[in-house]
Protein backbone atom coordinates (compact mmCIF):
# COMPACT_ATOMS: atom_id res chain seq x y z
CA UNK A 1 -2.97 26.55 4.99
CA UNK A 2 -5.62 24.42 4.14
CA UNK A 3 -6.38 20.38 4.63
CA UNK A 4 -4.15 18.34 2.66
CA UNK A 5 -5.26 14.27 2.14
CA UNK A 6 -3.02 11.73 0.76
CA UNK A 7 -3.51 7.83 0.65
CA UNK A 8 -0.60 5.76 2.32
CA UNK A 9 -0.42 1.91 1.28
CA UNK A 10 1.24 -0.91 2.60
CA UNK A 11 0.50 -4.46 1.78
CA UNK A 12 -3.12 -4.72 2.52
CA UNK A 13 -3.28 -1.59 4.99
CA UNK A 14 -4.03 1.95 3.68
CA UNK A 15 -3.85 5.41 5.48
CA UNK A 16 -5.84 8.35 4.77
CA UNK A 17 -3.91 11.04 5.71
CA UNK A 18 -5.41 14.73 6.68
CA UNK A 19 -2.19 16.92 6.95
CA UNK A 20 -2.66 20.60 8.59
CA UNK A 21 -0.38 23.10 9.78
CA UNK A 22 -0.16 22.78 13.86
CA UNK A 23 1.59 21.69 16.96
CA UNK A 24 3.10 17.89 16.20
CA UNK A 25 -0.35 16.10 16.97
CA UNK A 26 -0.76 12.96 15.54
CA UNK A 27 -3.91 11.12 15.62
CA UNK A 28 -4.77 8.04 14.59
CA UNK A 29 -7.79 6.27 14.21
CA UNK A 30 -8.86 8.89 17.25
CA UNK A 31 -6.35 7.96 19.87
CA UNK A 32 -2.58 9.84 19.76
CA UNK A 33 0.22 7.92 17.75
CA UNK A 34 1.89 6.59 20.49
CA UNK A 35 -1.07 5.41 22.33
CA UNK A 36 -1.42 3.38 18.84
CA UNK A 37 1.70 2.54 18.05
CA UNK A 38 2.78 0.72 21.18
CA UNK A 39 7.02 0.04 20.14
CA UNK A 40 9.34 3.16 20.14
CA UNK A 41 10.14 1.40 16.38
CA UNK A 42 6.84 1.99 14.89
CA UNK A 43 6.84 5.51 16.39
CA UNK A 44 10.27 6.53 15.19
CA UNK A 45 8.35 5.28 11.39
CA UNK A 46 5.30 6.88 11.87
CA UNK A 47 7.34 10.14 12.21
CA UNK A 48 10.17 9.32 9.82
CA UNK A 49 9.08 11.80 7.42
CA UNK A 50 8.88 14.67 9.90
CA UNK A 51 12.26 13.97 10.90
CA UNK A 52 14.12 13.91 7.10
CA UNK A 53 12.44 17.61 6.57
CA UNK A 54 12.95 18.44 9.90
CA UNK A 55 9.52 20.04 10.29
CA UNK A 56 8.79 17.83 13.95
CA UNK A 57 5.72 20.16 15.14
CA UNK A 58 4.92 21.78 12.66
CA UNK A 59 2.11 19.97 11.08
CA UNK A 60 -0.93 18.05 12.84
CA UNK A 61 -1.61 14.70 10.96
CA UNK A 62 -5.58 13.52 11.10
CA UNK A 63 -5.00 9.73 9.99
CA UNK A 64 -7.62 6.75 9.62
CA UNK A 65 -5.76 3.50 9.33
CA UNK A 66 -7.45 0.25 8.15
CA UNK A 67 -6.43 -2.96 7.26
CA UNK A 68 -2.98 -4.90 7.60
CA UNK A 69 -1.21 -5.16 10.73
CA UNK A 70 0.21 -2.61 12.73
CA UNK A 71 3.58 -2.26 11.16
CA UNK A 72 2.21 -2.06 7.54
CA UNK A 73 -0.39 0.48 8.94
CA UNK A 74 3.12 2.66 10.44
CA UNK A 75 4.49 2.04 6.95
CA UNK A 76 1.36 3.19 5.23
CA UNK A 77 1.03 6.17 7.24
CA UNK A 78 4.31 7.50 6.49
CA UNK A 79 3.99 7.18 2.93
CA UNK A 80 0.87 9.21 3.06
CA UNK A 81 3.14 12.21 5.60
CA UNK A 82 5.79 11.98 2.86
CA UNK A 83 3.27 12.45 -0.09
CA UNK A 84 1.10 15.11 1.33
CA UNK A 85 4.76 17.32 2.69
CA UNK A 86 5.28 16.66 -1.09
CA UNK A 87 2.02 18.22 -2.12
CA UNK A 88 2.25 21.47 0.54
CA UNK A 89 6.22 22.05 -0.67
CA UNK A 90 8.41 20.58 -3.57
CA UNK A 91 11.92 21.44 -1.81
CA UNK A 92 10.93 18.40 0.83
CA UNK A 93 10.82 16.05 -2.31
CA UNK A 94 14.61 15.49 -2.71
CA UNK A 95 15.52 14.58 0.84
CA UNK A 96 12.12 11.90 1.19
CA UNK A 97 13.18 10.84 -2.41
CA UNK A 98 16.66 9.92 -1.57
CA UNK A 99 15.17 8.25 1.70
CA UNK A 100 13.14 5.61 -0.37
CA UNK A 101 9.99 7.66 1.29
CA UNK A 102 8.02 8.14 -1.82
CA UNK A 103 8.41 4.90 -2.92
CA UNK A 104 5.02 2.34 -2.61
CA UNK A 105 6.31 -0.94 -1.49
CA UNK A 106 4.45 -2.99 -3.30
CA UNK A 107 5.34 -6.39 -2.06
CA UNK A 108 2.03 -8.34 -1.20
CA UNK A 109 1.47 -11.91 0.16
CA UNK A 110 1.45 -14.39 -2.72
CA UNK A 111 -1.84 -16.07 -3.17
CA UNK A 112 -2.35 -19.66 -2.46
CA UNK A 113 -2.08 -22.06 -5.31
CA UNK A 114 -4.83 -24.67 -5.77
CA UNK A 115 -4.03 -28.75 -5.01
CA UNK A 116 -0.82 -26.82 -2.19
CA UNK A 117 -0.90 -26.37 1.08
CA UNK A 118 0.40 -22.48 0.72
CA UNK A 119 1.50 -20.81 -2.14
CA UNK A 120 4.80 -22.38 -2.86
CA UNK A 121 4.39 -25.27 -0.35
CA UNK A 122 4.07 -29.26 -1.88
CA UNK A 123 2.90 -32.00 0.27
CA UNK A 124 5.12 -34.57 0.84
CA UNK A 125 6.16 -36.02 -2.38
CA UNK A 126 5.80 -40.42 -1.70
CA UNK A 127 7.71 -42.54 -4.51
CA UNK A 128 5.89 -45.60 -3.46
């Protein structure tokens, strides 16, 4: 099997993803996932995608994560896992489909409005 890449996206973080066939390693940014990915939480997403095919080591994921904060860059990376199982075998599509895997969130921060003190924020509004 060769390399397969995939981007992963979240908000303003995005994963390049370097899927190969292997033992379970995940590394990210150099260091192992859960060296990275401090909370069981953002652990249990990172591997998320693993889990719904149920192919836990089978694959070794390469990832460089920039951008965001850490729990968009866990939501980024498993977007890019879910795409690139996609890409090596179709029958994994219908289980991370029905999962909302494959799906880009693509809520972002709203940008700040001009004359406000945030985006939706007024100052105080004085009558007199």
């Amino acid at each position: 099997m060769e390399v397969i890449n995939k981007t992963g996206r979240r908000k303003t973080a995005v994963a390049r993803v370097y899927l190969t066939a292997g033992s379970g390693n995940i590394v990210v940014n150099g260091k192992d996932y859960k060296e990275y990915f401090t909370t069981e939480m953002l652990q249990y997403v990172a591997n998320q995608a693993f889990e719904v095919t149920n192919t836990l080591n089978q694959f070794d994921v390469k990832a460089n994560l920039d951008g965001g904060g850490v729990r968009g860059q866990a939501e980024a990376l498993r977007l890019g896992i879910a795409r690139a199982l996609c890409e090596l075998d179709l029958q994994y599509r219908p289980a991370l489909k029905a999962k909302g895997l494959l799906t880009r969130d693509s809520r972002m921060v709203e940008r700040k409005k001009p004359g406000r003190p945030k985006a939706r924020k007024r100052f105080q509004f004085s009558k007199r």
